[in-house]
C-alpha atoms as a PDB file:
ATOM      1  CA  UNK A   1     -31.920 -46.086 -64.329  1.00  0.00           C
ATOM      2  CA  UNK A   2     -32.048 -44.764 -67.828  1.00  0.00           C
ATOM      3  CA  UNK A   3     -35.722 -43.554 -68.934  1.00  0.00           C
ATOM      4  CA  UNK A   4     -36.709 -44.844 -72.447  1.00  0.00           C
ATOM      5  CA  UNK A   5     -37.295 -40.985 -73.484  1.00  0.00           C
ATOM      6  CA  UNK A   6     -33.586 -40.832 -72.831  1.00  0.00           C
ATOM      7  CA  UNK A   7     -32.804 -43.947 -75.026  1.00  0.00           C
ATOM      8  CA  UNK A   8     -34.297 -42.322 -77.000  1.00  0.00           C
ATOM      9  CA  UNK A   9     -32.358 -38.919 -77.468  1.00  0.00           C
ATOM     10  CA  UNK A  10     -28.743 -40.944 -77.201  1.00  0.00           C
ATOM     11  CA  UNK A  11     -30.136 -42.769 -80.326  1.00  0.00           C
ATOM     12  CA  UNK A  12     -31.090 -39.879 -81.948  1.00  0.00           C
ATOM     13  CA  UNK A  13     -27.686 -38.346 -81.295  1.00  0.00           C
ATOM     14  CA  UNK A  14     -26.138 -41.431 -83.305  1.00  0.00           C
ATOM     15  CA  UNK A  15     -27.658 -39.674 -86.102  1.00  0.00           C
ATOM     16  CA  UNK A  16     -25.427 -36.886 -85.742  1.00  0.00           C
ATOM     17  CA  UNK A  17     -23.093 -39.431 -87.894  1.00  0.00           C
ATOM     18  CA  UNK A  18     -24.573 -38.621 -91.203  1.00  0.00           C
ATOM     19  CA  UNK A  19     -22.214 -35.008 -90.604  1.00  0.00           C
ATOM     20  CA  UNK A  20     -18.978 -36.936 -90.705  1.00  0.00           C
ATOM     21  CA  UNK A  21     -20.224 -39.668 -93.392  1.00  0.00           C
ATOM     22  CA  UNK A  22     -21.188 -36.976 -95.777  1.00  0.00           C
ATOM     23  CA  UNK A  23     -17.783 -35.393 -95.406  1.00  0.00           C
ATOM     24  CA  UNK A  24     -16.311 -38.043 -96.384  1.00  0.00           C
ATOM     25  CA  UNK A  25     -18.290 -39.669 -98.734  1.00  0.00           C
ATOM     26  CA  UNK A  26     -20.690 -36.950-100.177  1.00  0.00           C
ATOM     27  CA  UNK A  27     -19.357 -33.945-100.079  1.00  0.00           C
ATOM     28  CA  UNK A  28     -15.752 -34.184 -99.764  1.00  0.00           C
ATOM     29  CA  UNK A  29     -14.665 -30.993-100.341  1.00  0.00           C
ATOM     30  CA  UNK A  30     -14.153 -28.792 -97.011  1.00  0.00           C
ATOM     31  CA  UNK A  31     -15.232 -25.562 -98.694  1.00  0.00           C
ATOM     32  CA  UNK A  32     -18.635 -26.842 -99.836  1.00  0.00           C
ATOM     33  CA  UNK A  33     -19.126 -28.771 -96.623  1.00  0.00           C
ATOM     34  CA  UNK A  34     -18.881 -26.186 -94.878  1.00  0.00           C
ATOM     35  CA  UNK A  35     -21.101 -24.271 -96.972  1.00  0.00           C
ATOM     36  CA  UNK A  36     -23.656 -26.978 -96.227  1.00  0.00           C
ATOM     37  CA  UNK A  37     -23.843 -26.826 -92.413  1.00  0.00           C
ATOM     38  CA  UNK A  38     -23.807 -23.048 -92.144  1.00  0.00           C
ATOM     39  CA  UNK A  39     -27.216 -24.023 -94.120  1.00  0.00           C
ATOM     40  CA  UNK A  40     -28.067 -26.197 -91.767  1.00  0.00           C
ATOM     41  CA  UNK A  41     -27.165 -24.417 -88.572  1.00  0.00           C
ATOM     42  CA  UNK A  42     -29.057 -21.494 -90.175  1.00  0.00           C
ATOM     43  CA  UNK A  43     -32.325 -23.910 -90.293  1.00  0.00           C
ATOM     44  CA  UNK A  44     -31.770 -25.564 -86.746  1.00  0.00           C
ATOM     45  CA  UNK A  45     -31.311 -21.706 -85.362  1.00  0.00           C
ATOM     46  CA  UNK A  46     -34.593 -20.358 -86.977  1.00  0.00           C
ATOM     47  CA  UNK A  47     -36.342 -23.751 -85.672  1.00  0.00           C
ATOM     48  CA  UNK A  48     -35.005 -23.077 -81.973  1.00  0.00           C
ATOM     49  CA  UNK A  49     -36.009 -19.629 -82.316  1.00  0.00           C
ATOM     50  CA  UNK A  50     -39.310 -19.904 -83.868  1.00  0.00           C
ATOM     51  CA  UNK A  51     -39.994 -22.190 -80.737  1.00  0.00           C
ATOM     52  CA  UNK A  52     -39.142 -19.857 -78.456  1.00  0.00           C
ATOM     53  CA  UNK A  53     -41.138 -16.858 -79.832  1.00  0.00           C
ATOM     54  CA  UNK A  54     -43.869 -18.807 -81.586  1.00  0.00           C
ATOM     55  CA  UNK A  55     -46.401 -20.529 -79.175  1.00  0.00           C
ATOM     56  CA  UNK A  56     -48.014 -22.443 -81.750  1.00  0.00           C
ATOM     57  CA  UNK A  57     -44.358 -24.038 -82.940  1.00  0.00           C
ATOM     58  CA  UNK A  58     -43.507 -24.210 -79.667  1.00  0.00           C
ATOM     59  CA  UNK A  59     -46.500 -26.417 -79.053  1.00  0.00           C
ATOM     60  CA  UNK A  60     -45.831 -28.357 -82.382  1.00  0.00           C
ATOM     61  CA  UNK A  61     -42.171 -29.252 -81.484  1.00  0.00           C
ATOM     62  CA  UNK A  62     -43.104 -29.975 -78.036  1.00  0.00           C
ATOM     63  CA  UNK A  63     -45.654 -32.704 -79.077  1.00  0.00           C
ATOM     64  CA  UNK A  64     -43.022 -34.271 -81.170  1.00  0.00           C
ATOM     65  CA  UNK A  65     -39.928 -34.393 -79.194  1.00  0.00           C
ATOM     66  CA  UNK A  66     -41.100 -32.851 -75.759  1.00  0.00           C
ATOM     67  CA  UNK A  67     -40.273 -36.655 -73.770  1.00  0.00           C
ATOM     68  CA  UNK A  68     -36.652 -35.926 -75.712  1.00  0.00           C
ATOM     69  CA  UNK A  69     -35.928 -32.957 -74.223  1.00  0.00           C
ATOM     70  CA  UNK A  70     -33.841 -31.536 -70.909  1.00  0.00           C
ATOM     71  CA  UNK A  71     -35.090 -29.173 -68.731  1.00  0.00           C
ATOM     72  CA  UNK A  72     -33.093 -25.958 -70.136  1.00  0.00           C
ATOM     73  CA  UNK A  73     -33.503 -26.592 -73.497  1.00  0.00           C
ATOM     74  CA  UNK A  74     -37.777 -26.492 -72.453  1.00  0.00           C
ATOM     75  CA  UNK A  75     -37.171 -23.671 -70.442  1.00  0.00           C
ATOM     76  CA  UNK A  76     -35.727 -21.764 -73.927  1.00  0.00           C
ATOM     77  CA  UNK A  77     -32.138 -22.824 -74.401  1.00  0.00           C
ATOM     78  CA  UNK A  78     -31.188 -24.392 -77.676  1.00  0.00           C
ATOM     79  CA  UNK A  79     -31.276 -27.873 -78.269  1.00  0.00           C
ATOM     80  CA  UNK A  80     -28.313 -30.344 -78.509  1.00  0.00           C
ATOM     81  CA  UNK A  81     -28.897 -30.882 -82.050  1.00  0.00           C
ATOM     82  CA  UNK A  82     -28.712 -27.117 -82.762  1.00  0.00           C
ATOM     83  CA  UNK A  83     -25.559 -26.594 -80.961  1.00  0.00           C
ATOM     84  CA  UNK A  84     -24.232 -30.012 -83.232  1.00  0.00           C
ATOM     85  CA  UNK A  85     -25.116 -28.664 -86.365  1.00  0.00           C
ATOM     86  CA  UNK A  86     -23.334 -24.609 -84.772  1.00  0.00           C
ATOM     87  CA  UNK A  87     -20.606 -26.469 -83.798  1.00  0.00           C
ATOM     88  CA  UNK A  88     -19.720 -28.293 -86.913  1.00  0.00           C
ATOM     89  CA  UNK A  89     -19.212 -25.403 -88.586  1.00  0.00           C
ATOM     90  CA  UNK A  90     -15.875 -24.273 -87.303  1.00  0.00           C
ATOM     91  CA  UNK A  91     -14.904 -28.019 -86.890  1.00  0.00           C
ATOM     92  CA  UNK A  92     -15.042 -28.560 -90.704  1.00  0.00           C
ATOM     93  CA  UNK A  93     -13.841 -25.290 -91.634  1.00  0.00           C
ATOM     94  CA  UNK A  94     -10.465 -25.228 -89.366  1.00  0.00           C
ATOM     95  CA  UNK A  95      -9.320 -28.639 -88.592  1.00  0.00           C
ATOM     96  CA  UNK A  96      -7.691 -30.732 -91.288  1.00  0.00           C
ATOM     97  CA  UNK A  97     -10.641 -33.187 -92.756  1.00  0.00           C
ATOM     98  CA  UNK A  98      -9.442 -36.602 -90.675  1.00  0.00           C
ATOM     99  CA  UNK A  99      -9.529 -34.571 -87.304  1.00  0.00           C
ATOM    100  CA  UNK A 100     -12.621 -33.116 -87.986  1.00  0.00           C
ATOM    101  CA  UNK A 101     -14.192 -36.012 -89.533  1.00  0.00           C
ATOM    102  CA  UNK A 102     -13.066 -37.947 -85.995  1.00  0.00           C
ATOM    103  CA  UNK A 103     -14.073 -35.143 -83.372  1.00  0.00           C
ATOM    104  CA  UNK A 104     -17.580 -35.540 -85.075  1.00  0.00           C
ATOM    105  CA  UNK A 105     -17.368 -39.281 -85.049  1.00  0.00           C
ATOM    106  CA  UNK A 106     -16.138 -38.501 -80.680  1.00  0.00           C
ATOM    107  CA  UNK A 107     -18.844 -36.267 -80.230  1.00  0.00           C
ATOM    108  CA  UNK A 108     -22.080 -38.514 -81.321  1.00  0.00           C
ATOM    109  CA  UNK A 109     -20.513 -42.171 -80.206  1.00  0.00           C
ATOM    110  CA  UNK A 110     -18.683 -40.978 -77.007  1.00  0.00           C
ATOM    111  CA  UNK A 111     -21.402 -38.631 -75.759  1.00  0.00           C
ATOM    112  CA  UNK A 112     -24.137 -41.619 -76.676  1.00  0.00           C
ATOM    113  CA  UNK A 113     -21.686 -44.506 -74.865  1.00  0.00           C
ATOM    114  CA  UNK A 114     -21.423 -42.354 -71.680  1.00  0.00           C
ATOM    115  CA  UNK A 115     -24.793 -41.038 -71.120  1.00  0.00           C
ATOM    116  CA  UNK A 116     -26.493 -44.917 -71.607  1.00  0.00           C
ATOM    117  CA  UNK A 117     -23.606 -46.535 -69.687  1.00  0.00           C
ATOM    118  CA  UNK A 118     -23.657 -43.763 -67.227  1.00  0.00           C
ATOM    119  CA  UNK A 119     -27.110 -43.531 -66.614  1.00  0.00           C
ATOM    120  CA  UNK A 120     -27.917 -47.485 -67.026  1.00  0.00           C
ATOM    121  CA  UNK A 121     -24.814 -48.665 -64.601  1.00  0.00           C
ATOM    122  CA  UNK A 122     -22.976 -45.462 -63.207  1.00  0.00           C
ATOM    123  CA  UNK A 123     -22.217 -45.687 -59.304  1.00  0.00           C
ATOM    124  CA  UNK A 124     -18.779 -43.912 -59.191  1.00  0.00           C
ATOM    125  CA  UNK A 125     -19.889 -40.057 -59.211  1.00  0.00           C
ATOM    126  CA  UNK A 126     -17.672 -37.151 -60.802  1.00  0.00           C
ATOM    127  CA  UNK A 127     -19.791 -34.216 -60.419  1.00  0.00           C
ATOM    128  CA  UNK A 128     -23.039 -35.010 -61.961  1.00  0.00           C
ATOM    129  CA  UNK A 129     -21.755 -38.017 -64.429  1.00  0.00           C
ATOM    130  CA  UNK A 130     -19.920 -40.957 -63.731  1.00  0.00           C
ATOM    131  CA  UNK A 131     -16.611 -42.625 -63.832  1.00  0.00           C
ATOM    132  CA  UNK A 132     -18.369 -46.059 -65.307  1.00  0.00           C
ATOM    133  CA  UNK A 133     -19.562 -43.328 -67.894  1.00  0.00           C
ATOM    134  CA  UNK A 134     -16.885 -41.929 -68.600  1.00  0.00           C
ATOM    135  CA  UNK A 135     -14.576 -45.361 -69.025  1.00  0.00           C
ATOM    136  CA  UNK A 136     -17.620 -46.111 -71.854  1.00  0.00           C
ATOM    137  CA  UNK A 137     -16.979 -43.074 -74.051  1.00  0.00           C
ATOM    138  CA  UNK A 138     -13.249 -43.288 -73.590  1.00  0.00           C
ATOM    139  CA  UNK A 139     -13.684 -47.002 -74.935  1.00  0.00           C
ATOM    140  CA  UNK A 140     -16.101 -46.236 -77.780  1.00  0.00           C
ATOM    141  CA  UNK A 141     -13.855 -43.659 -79.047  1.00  0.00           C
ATOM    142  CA  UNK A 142     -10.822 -45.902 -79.130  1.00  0.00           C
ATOM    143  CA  UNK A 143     -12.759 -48.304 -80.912  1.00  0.00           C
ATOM    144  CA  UNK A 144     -14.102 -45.601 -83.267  1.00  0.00           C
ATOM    145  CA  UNK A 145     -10.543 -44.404 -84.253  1.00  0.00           C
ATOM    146  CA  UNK A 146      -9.452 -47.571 -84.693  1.00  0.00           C
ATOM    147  CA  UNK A 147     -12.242 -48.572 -87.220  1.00  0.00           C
ATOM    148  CA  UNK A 148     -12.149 -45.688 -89.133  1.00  0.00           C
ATOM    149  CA  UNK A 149      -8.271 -45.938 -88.936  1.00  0.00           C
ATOM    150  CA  UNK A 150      -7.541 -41.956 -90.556  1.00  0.00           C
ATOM    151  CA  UNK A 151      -4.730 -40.364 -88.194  1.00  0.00           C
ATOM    152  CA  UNK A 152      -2.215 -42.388 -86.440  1.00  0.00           C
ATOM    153  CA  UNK A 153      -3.086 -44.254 -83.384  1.00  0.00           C
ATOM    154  CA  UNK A 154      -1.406 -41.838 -80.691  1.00  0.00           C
ATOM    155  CA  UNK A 155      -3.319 -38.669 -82.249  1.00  0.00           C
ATOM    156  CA  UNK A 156      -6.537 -40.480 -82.351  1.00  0.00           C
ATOM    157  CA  UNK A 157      -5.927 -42.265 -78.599  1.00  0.00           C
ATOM    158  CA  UNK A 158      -4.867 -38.783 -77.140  1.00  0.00           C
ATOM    159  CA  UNK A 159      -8.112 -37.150 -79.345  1.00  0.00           C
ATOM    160  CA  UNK A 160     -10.387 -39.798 -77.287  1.00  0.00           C
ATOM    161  CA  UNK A 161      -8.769 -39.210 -74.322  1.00  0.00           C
ATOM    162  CA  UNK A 162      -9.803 -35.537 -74.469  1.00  0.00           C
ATOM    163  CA  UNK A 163     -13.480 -35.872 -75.992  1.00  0.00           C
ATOM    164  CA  UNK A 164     -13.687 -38.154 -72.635  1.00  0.00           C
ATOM    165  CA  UNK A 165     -12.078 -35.242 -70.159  1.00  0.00           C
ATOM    166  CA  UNK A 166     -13.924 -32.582 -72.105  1.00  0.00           C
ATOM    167  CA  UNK A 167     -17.084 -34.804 -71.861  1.00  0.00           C
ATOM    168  CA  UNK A 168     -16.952 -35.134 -68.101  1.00  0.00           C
ATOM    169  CA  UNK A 169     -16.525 -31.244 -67.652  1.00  0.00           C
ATOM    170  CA  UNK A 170     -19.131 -29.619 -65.414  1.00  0.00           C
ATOM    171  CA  UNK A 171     -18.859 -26.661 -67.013  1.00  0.00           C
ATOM    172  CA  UNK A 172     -22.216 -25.049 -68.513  1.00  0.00           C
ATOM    173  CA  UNK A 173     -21.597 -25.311 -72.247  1.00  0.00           C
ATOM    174  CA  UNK A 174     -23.174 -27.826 -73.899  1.00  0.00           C
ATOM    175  CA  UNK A 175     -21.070 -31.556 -74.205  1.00  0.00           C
ATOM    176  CA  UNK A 176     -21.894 -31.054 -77.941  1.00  0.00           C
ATOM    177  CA  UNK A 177     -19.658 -28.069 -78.226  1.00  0.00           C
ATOM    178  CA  UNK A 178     -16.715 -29.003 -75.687  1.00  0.00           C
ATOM    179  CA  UNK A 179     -16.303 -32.718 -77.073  1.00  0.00           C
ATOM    180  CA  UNK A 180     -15.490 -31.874 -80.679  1.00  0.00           C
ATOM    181  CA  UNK A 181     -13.710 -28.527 -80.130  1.00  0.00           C
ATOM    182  CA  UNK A 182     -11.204 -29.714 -76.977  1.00  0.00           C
ATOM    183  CA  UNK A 183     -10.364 -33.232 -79.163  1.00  0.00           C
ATOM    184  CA  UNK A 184      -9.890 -31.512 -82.491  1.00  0.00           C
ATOM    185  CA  UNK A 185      -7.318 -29.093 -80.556  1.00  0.00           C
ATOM    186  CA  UNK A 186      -5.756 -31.615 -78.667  1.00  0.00           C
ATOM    187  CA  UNK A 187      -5.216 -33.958 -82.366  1.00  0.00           C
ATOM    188  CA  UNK A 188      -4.113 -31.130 -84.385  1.00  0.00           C
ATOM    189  CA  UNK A 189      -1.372 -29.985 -81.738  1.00  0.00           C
ATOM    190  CA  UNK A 190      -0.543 -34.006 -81.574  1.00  0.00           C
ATOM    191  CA  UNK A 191      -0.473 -34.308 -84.947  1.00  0.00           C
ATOM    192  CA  UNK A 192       2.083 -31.354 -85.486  1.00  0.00           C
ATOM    193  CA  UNK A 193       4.042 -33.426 -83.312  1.00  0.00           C
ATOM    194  CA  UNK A 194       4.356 -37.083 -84.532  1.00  0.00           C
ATOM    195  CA  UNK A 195       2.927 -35.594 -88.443  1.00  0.00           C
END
């Protein structure tokens, strides 16, 4: 069963949204938004860091999001929301804008659908996640690319397909990192196709 602390933290991770709506509709330009989360990632860095040296912040961010956190990221790893705003660094700066904009889009709604579905219904095991999980993200990020309707349907499909693989990886890297990275490869090569 799904704990309300980690309701909680998949909700939270829908905020991860506001990266891909400002691309497109505040800062358009890839240059400057790229400028913008190296700012960022800067800030969420220092913040992780200053928690891990700094008992008193350490105290102060665990009494705000402690019930949010996993296990390795109390024990001194970063959090998922530093490796989001890390991450969306090289996503903005090297994929065309509509792949980028999308493998954010995969990474917050496909990571959010599978953990909640997953952890709420899962029964089919694959590793330490869940087929039931899994068919959830694959689903939200069909229906994400089809909304938002910015690369043709077999890029996007075959993007989702991968954010769902790469999402269901038990490797040790954080499903922040692998989901945008492995679907904004897998579109751009797809897109050089069809494009």
């Amino acid at each position: 069963m799904i704990s309300p602390a980690e309701i909680s933290r998949k909700l939270l991770h829908l905020f991860n949204l506001i990266i891909p709506i400002a691309y497109v509709f505040i800062v358009p330009d890839r240059n400057q938004m790229t400028v913008i989360m190296v700012i960022v990632a800067f800030l969420f860095v220092s913040i992780d860091l200053a928690r891990m040296y700094f008992d008193f912040i350490k105290k102060m961010f665990g009494k705000l999001f402690h019930s949010m956190m996993r296990e390795h990221e109390i024990s001194g790893r970063f959090t998922g929301a530093t490796w989001v705003a890390i991450i969306a660094v090289p996503v903005i700066y090297i994929f065309p804008k509509e792949i980028a904009v999308l493998s954010l889009v995969y990474m917050s709604v496909g990571d959010t659908a599978a953990a909640i579905v997953g952890l709420s219904i899962g029964k089919t095991k694959i590793g330490n996640k869940s087929l039931e999980g899994a068919i959830a993200c694959l689903t939200v990020c069909i229906a994400a690319a089809l909304l938002i309707n910015i690369v043709p349907v077999a890029v996007a499909i075959t993007g989702a397909v991968m954010a769902t693989v790469f999402e269901l990886l038990p490797i040790d890297i954080d499903d922040n990192i692998l989901v945008p990275i492995g679907a904004g490869t897998t579109m751009y090569i797809v897109s050089y196709f069809i494009i």
